[in-house]
Structures are given as C-alpha cells and as structure tokens.
N, C-alpha and C. Protein backbone atom coordinates (compact mmCIF):
# COMPACT_ATOMS: atom_id res chain seq x y z
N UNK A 1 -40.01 -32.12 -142.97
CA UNK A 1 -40.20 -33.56 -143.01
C UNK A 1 -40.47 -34.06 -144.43
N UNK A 2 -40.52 -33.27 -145.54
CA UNK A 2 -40.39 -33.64 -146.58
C UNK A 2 -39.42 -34.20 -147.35
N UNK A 3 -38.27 -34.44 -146.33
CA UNK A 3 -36.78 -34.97 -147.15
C UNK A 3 -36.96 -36.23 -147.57
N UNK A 4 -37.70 -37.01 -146.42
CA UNK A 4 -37.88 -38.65 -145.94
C UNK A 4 -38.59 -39.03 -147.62
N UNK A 5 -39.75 -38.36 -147.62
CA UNK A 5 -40.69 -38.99 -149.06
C UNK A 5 -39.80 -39.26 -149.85
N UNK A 6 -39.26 -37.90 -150.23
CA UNK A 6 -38.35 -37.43 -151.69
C UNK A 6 -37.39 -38.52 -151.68
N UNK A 7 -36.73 -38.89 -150.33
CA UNK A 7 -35.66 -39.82 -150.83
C UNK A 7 -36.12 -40.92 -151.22
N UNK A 8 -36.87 -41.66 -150.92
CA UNK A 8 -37.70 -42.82 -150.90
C UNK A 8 -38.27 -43.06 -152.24
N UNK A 9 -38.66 -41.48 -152.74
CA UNK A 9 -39.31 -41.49 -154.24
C UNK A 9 -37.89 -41.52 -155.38
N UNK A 10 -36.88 -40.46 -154.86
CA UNK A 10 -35.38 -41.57 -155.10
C UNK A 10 -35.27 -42.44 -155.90
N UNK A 11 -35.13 -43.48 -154.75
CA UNK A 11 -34.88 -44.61 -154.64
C UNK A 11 -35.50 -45.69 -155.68
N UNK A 12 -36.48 -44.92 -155.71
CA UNK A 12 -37.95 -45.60 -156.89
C UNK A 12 -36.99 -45.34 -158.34
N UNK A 13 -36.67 -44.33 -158.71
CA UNK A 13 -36.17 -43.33 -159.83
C UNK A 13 -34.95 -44.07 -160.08
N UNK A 14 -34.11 -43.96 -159.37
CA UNK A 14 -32.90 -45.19 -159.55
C UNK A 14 -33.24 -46.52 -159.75
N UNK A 15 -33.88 -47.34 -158.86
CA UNK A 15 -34.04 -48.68 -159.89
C UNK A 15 -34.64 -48.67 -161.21
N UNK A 16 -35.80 -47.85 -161.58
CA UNK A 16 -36.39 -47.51 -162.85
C UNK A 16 -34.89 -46.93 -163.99
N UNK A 17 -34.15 -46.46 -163.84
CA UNK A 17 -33.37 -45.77 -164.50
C UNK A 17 -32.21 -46.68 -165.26
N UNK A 18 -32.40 -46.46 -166.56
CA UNK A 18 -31.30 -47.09 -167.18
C UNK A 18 -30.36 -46.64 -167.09
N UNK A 19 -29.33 -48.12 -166.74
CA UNK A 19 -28.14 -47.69 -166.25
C UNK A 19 -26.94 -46.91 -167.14
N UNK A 20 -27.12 -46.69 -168.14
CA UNK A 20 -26.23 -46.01 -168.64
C UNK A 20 -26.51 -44.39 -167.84
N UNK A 21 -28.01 -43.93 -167.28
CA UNK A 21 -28.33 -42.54 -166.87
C UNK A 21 -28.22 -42.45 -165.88
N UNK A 22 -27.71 -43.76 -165.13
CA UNK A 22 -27.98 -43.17 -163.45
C UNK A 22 -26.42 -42.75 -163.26
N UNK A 23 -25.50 -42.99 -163.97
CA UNK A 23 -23.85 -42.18 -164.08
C UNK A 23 -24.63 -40.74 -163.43
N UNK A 24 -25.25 -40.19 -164.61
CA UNK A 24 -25.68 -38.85 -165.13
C UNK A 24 -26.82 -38.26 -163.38
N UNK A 25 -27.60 -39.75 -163.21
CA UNK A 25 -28.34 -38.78 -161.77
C UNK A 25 -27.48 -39.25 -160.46
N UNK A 26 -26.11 -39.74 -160.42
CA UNK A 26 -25.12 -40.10 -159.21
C UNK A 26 -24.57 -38.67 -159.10
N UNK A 27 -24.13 -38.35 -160.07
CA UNK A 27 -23.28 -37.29 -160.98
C UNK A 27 -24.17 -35.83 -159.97
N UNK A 28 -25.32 -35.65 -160.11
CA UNK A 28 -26.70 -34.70 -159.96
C UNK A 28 -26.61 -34.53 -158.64
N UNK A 29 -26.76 -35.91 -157.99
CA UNK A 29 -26.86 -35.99 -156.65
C UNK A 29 -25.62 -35.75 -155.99
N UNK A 30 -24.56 -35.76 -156.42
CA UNK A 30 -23.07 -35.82 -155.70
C UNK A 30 -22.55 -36.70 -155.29
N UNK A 31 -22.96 -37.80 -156.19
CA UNK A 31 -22.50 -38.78 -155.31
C UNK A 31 -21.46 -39.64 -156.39
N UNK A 32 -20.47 -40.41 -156.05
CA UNK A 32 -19.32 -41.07 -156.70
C UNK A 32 -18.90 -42.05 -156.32
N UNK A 33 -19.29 -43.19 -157.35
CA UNK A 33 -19.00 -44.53 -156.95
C UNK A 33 -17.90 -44.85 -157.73
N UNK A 34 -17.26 -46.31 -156.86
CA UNK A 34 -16.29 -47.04 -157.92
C UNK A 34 -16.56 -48.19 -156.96
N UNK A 35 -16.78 -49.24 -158.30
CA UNK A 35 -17.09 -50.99 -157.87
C UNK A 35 -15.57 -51.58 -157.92
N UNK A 36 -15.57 -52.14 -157.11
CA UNK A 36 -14.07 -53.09 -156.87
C UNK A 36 -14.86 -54.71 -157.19
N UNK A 37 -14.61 -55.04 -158.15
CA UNK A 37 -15.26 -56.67 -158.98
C UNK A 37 -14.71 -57.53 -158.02
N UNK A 38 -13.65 -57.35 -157.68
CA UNK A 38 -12.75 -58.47 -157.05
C UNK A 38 -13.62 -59.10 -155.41
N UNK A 39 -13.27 -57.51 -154.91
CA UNK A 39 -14.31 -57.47 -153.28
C UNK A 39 -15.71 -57.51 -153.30
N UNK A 40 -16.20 -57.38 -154.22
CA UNK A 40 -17.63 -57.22 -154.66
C UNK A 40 -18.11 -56.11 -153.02
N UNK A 41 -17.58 -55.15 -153.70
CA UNK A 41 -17.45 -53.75 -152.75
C UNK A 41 -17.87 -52.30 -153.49
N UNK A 42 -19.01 -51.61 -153.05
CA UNK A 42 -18.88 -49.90 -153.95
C UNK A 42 -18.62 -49.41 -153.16
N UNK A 43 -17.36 -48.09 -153.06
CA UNK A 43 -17.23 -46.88 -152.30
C UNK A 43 -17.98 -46.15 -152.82
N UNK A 44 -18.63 -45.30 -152.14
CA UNK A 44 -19.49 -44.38 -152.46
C UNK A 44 -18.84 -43.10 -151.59
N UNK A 45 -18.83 -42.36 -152.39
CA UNK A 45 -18.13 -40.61 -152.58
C UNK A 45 -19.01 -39.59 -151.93
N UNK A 46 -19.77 -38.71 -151.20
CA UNK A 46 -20.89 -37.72 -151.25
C UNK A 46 -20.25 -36.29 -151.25
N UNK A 47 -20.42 -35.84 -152.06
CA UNK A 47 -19.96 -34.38 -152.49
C UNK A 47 -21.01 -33.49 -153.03
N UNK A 48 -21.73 -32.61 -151.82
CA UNK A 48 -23.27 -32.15 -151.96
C UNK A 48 -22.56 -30.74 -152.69
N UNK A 49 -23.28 -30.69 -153.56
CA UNK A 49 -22.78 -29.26 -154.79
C UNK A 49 -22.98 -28.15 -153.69
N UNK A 50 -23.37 -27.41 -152.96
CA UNK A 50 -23.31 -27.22 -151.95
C UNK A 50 -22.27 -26.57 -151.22
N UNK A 51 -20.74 -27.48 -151.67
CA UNK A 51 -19.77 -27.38 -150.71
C UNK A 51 -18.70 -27.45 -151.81
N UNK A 52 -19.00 -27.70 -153.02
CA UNK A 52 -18.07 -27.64 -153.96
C UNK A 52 -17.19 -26.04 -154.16
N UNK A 53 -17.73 -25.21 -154.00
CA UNK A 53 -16.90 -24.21 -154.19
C UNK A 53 -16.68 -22.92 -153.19
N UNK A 54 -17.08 -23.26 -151.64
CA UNK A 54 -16.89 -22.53 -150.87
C UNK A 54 -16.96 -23.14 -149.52
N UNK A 55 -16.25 -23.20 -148.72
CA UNK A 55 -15.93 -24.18 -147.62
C UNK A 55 -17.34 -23.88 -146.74
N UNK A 56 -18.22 -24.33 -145.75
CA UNK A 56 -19.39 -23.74 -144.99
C UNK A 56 -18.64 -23.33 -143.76
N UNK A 57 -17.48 -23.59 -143.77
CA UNK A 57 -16.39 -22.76 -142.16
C UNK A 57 -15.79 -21.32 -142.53
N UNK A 58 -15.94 -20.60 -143.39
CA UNK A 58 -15.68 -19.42 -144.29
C UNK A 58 -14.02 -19.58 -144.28
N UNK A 59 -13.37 -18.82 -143.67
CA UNK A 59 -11.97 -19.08 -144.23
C UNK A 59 -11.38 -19.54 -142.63
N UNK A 60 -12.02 -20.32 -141.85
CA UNK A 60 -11.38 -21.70 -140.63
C UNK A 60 -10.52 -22.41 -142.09
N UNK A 61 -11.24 -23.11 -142.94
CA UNK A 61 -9.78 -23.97 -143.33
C UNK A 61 -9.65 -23.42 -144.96
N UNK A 62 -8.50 -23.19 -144.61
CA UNK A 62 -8.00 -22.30 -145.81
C UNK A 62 -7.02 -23.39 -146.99
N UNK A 63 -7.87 -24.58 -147.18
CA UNK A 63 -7.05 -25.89 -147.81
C UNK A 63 -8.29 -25.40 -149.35
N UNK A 64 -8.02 -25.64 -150.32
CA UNK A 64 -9.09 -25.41 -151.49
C UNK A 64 -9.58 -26.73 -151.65
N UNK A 65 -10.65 -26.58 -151.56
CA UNK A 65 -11.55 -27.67 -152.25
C UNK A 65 -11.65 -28.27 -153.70
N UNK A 66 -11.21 -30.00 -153.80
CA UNK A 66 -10.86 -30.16 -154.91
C UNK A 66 -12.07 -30.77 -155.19
C-alpha cells in the first residue's frame, strides 16, 4: 500500500519541477507525451522500463519490442 503515497508525493515533484526537467523525470518514469496545440490534447505514452527489453509473456509473442 505504499504505491498510493509515492504517487501522490509524485505529483507534488512534478508541479515543483522546472519544466525544462520534467522532459528528464517523464523520460524516468516511462512515460511520453506529445501536446497537439491545435486540440489542446496530450497523448500520453506508458512504457514501464520494465518491459523495455524482454516481453513478461517469455517467447508467447515473438514481435521485438521497439
């Protein structure tokens, strides 16, 4: 039950964070945005390091992870 705090304390860390560094803690966290100005829309990406270089289905899908 310690996930809940941490994210929350997060959350704190990102608004405090100048924005040129939070690239750098999106980046940390796995996560990947792109703002569309027009839609006033962010996709947000989640790619937990985690899963970056070995599938968690062992070889079920045999597609490489980009």
């Amino acid at each position: 039950m310690e996930l809940i705090p941490r994210l929350a304390e997060m959350t704190d860390v990102l608004k405090e964070a100048d924005p040129a560094d939070r690239n750098d803690l999106y980046a940390q966290m796995g996560l990947y945005l792109v703002y569309d100005p027009s839609e006033r829309v962010v996709a947000v990406e989640a790619r937990p390091s985690m899963y970056r270089s070995t599938c968690p289905r062992g070889d079920l899908n045999r597609s490489p992870i980009s």
